[in-house]
Protein backbone atom coordinates (compact mmCIF):
# COMPACT_ATOMS: atom_id res chain seq x y z
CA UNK A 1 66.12 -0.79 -1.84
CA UNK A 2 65.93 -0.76 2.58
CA UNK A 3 67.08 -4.01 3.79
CA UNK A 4 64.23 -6.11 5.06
CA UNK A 5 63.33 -5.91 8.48
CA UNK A 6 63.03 -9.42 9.49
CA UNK A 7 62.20 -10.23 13.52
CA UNK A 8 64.15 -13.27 14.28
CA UNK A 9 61.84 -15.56 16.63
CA UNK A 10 64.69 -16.64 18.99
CA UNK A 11 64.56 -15.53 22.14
CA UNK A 12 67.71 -13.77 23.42
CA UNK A 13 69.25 -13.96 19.78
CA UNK A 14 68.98 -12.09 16.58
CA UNK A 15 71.68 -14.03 14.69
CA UNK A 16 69.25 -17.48 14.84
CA UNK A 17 70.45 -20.43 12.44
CA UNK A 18 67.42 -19.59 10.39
CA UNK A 19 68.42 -15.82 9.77
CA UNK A 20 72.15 -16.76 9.48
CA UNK A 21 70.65 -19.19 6.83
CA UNK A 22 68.89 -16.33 4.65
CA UNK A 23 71.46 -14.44 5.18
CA UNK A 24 73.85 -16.50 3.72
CA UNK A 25 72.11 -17.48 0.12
CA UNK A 26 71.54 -13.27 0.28
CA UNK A 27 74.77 -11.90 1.08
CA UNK A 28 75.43 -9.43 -1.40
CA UNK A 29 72.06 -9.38 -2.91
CA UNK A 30 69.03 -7.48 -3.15
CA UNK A 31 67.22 -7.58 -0.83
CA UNK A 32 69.67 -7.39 2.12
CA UNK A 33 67.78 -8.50 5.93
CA UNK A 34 68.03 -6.75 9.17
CA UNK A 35 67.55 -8.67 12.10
CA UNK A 36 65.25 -7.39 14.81
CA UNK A 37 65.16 -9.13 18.04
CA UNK A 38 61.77 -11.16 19.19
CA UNK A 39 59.74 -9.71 21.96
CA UNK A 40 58.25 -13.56 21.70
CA UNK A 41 55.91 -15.25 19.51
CA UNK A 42 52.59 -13.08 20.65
CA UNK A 43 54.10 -9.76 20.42
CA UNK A 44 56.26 -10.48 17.15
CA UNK A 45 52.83 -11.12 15.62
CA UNK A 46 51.34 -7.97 17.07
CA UNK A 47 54.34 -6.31 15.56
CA UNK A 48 54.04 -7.02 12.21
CA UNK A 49 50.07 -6.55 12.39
CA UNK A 50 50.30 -2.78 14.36
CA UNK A 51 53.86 -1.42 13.51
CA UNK A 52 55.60 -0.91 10.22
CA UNK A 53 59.08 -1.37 11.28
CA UNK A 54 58.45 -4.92 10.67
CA UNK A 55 58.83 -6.45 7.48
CA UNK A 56 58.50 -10.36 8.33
CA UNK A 57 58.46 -12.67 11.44
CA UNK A 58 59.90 -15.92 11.96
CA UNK A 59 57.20 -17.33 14.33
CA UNK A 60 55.50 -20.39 15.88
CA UNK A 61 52.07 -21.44 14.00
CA UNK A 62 50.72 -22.12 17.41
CA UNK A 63 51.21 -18.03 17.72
CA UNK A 64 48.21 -17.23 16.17
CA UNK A 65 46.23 -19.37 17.52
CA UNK A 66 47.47 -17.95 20.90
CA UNK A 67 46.00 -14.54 20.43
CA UNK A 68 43.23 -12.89 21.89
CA UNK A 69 40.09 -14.49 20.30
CA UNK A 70 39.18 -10.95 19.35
CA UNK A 71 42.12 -10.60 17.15
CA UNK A 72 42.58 -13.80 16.08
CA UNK A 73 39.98 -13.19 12.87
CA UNK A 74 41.65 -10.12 12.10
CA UNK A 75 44.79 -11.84 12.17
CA UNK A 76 43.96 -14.77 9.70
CA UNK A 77 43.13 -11.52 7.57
CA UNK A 78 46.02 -9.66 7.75
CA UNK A 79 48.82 -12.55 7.86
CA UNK A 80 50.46 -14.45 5.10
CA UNK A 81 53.40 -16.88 5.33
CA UNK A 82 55.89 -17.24 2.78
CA UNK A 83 57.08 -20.67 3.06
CA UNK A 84 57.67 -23.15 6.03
CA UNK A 85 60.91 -23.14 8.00
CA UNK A 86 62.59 -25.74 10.02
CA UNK A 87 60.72 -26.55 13.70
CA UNK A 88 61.33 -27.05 17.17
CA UNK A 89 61.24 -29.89 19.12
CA UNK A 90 59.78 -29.35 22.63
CA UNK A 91 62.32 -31.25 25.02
CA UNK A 92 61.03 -32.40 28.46
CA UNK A 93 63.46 -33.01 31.05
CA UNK A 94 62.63 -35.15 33.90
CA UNK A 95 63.82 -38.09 36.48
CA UNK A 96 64.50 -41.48 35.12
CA UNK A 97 61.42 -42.19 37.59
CA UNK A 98 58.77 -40.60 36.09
CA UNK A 99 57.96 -42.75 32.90
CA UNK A 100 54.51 -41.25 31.40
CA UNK A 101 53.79 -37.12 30.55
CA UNK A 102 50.69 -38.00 32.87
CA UNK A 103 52.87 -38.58 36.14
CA UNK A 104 53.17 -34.39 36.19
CA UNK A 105 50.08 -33.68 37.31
CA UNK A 106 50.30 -31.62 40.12
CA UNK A 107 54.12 -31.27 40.25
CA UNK A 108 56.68 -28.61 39.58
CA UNK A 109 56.92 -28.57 36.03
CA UNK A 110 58.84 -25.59 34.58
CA UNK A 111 57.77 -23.74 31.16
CA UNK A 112 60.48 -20.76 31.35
CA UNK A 113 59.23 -17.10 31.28
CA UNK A 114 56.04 -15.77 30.59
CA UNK A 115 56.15 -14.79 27.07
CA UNK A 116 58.72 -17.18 25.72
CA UNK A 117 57.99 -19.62 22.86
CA UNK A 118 58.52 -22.72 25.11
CA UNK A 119 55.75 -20.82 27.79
CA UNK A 120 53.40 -20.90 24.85
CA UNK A 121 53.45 -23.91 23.59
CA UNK A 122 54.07 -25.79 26.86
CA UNK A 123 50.83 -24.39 28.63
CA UNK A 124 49.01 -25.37 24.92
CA UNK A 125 49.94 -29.02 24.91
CA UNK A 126 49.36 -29.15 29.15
CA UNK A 127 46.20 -28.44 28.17
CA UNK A 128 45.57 -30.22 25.49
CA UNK A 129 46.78 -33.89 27.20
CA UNK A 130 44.03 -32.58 30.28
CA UNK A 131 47.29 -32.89 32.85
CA UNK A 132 47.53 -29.76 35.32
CA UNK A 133 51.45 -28.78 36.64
CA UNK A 134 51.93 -26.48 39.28
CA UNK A 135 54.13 -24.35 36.83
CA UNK A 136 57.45 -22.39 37.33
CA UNK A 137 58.67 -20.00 34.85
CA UNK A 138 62.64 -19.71 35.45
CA UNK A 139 64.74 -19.30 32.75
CA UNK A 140 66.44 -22.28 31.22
CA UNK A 141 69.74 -22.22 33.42
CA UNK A 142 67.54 -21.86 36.84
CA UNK A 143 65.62 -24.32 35.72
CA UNK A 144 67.93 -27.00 35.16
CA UNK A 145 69.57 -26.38 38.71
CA UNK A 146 66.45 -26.55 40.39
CA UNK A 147 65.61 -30.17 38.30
CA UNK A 148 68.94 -31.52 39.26
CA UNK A 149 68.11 -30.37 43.18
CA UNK A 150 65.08 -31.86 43.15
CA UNK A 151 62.86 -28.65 43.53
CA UNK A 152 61.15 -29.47 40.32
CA UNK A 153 60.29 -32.29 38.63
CA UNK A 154 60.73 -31.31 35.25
CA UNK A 155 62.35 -28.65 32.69
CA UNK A 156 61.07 -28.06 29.72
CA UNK A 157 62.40 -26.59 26.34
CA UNK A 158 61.66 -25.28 22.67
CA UNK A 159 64.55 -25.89 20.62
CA UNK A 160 65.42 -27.12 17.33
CA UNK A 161 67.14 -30.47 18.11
CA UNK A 162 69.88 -31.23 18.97
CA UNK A 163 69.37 -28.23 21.67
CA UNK A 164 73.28 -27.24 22.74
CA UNK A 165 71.33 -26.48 26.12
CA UNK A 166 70.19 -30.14 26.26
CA UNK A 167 73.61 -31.74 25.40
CA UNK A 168 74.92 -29.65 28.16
CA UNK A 169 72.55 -30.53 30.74
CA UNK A 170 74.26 -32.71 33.46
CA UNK A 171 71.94 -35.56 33.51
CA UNK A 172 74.95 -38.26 34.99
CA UNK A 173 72.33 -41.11 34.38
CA UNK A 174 69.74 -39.72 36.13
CA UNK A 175 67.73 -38.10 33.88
CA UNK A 176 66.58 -38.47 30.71
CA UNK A 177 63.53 -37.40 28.09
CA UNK A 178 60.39 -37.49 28.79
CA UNK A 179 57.84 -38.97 25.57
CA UNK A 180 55.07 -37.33 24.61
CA UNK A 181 52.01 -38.50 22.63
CA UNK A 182 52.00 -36.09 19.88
CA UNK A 183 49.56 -37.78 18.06
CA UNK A 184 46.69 -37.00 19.87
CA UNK A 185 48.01 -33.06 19.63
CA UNK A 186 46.96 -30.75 17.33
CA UNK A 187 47.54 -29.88 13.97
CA UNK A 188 50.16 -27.55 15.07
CA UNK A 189 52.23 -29.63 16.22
CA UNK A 190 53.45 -32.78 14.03
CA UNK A 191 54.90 -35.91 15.69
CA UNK A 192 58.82 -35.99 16.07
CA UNK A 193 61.30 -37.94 18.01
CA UNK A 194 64.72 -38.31 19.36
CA UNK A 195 67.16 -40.88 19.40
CA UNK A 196 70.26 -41.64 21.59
CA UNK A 197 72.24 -39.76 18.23
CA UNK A 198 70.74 -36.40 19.15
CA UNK A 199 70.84 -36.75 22.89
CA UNK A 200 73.35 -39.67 23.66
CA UNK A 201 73.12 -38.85 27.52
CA UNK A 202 69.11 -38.91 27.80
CA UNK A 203 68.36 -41.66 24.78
CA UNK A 204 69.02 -45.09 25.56
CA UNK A 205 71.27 -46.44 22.32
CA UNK A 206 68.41 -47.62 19.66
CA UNK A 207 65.25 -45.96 21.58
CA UNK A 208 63.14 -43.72 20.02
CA UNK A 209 61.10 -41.18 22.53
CA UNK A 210 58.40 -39.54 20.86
CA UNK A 211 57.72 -35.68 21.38
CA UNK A 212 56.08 -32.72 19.66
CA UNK A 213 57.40 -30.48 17.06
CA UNK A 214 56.04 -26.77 16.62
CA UNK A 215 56.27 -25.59 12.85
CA UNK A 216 57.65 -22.30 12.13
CA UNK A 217 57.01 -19.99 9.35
CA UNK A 218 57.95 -16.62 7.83
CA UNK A 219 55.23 -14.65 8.18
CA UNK A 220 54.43 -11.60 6.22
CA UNK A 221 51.23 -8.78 6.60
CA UNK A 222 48.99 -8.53 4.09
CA UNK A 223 49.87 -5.75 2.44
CA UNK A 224 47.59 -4.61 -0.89
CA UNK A 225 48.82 -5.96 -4.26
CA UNK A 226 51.13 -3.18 -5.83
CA UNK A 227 51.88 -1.38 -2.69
CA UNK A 228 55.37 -0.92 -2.27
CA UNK A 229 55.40 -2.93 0.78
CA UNK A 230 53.65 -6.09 -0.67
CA UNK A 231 56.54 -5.82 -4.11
CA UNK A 232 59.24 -5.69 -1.27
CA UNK A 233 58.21 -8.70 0.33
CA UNK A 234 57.66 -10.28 -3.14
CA UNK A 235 61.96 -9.90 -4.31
CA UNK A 236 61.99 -11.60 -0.79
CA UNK A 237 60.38 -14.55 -1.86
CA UNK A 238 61.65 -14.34 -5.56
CA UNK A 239 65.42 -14.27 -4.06
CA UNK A 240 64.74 -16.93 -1.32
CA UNK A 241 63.68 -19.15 -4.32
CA UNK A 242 65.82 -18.48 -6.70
CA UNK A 243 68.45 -19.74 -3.93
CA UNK A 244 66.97 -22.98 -2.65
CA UNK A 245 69.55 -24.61 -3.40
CA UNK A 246 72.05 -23.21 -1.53
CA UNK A 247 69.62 -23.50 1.43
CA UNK A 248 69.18 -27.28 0.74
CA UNK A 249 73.06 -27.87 0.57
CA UNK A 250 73.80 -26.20 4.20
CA UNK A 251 72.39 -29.33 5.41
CA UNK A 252 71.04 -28.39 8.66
CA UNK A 253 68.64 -31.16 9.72
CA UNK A 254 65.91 -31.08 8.59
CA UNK A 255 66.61 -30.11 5.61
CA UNK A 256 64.73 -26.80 3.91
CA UNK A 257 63.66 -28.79 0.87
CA UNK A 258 61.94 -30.88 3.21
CA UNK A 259 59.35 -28.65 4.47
CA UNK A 260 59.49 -25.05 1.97
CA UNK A 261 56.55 -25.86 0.09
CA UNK A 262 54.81 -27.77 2.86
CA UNK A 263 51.17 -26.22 3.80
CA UNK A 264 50.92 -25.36 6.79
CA UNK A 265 47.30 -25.78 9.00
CA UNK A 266 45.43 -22.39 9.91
CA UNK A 267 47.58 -20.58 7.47
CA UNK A 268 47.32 -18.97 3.88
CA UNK A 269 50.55 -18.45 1.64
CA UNK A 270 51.55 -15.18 0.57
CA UNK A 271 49.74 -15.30 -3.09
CA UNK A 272 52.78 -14.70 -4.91
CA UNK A 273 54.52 -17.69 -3.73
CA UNK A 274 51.21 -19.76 -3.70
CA UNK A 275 51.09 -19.05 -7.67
CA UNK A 276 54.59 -19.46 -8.10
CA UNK A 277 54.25 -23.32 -6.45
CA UNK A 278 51.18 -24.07 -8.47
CA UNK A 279 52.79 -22.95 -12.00
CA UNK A 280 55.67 -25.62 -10.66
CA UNK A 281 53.61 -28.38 -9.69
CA UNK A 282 51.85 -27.95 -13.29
CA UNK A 283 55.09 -27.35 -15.65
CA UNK A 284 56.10 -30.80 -13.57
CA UNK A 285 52.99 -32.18 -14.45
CA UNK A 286 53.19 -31.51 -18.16
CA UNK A 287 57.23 -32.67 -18.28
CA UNK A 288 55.98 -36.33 -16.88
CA UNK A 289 52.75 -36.41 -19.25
CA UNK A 290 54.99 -35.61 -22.50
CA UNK A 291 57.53 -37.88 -21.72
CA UNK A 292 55.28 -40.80 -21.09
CA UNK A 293 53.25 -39.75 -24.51
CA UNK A 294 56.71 -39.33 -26.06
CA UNK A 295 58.03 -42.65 -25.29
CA UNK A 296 54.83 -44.82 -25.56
CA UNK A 297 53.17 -46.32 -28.70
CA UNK A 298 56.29 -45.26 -30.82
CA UNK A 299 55.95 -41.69 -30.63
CA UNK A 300 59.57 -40.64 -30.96
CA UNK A 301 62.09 -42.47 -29.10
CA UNK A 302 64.52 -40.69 -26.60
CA UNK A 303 66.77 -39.43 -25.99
CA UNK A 304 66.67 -37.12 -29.25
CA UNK A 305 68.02 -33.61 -30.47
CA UNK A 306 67.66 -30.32 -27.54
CA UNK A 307 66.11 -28.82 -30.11
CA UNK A 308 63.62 -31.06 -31.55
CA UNK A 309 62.45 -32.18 -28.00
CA UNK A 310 61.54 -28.53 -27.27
CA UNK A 311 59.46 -28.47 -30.27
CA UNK A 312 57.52 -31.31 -29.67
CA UNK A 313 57.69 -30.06 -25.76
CA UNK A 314 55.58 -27.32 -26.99
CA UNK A 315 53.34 -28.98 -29.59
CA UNK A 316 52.36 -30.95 -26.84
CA UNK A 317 51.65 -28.35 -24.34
CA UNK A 318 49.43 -26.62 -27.09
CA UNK A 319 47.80 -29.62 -27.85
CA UNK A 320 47.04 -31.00 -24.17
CA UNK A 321 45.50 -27.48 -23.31
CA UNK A 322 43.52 -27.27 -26.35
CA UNK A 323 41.90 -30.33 -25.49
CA UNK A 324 41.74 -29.17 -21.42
CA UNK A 325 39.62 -26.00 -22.44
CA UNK A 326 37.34 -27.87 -24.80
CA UNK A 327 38.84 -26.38 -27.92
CA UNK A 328 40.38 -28.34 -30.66
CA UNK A 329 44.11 -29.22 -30.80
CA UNK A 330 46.13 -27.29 -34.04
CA UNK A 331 48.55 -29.88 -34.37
């Protein structure tokens, strides 16, 4: 089987901790991945819709909406998502004097290049809060020499936190982050926050500053059920889940378990996976319904025999969805 041809979502990197994450539970499995670096969140979308090379996309939920409105119905047709991986955290660098998100109107506020994921999002949530920058677009290293100058009055950044390009940012007490009242955002972007552990140089010790994160998901085309494309994308998922919980043990904040079978707003799930989570959430169902009919008015007292508790496991099952479908229990 060809490896699956998986666009990473990281600007300037192909080897993101996500990929290096799949890769990991799938070394020496089938399916293998090849990484395929991100043209940014817009045009990795646009890749998976128009070109075949791409199997899946790590992107930014906000991406869709981001389209053209002309495509953006088409797209909602044509795109699935696997499962939910772990966000970014947008990071907004400014002076210790400016106190409120609202204090940037009309100032230098830089969003990195045009096309980036932190250029998306950043103009989204500008114009969401009604506050108008005079934007820059440097890159991230520009950016932060022209903050600490004085030529702008604040940086901002998509990263998963804690960003190694935060920690390094020489903020010598005169800088810090800047909160942001994600509540008020949209659905794309869940509430989040940092504390002095993530960013011990721009979080006062037991302060909490509020921000934005952006989900991220692994989206798939729509391919027709049987097609060979839409079966290779479906041992992707199967293998993925089979190893969940070698994901969940790598630990990296926060953790996959967390969010993998989290819905996610303006999105449907690959169907595969959707089934897959329903037939879970019902055997889970059924396990907690037997056991409290097992143990109550002196059914059978447990812990008893392997054996015996699968047969009255399944006596049960038979008997609850006899009486579900209107038919009459056998036992």
């Amino acid at each position: 089987m060809p490896p699956i041809r998986i666009v990473s979502g990281e600007e300037n990197s192909a080897y993101s901790r996500t990929i290096a994450d799949l890769a990991t539970i799938l070394d020496g499995d089938d399916p293998q991945l090849q990484a395929i670096a991100s043209q940014g969140p817009v045009e990795d979308l646009l890749k998976l819709i128009n070109r075949p090379e791409a199997d899946v996309a790590i992107v930014q939920t906000d991406a869709l909406r981001s389209l053209p409105e002309s495509l953006q119905g088409s797209a909602k047709d044509e795109l699935r998502y696997i499962f939910q991986v772990p966000s970014k955290e947008l990071h907004v660098l400014a002076p210790r004097g400016i106190t409120e998100i609202g204090q940037l109107e009309g100032r230098k506020v830089n969003i990195d290049r045009v096309g980036t994921g932190t250029h998306l999002t950043a103009r989204r949530i500008f114009q969401s809060l009604g506050i108008r920058p005079e934007f820059t677009t440097d890159d991230q290293r520009t950016a932060q020499q022209r903050l600490v100058s004085g030529e702008i009055q604040a940086a901002i950044l998509l990263a998963s936190s804690p960003s190694s390009e935060v920690l390094a940012f020489p903020s010598e007490g005169q800088f810090h982050l800047l909160p942001l009242p994600a509540g008020s955002l949209a659905p794309d972007y869940p509430p989040a926050r940092f504390t002095s552990d993530d960013y011990p140089h721009l979080v006062e010790a037991d302060e909490q500053v509020a921000t934005a994160a952006v989900s991220r998901v692994l989206a798939v085309r729509n391919w027709p059920e049987g097609s060979s494309r839409y079966r290779r994308l479906v041992r992707l998922a199967q293998a993925i889940d089979a190893h969940s919980y070698e994901l969940d043990r790598l630990g990296h904040p926060p953790r996959w378990k967390d969010i993998r079978e989290a819905g996610v707003p303006g999105w449907l799930r690959f169907k595969p996976v959707q089934d897959l989570l329903e037939l879970r959430i019902q055997r889970t169902d059924e396990q907690r319904a037997f056991e409290t009919f097992a143990t109550s008015e002196g059914n059978c007292s447990l812990p008893i025999s392997w054996g015996h508790y699968e047969d009255l496991y399944k006596d049960f099952i038979e008997w609850r969805r006899a009486r579900e479908n209107g038919g009459r229990p056998t036992r």
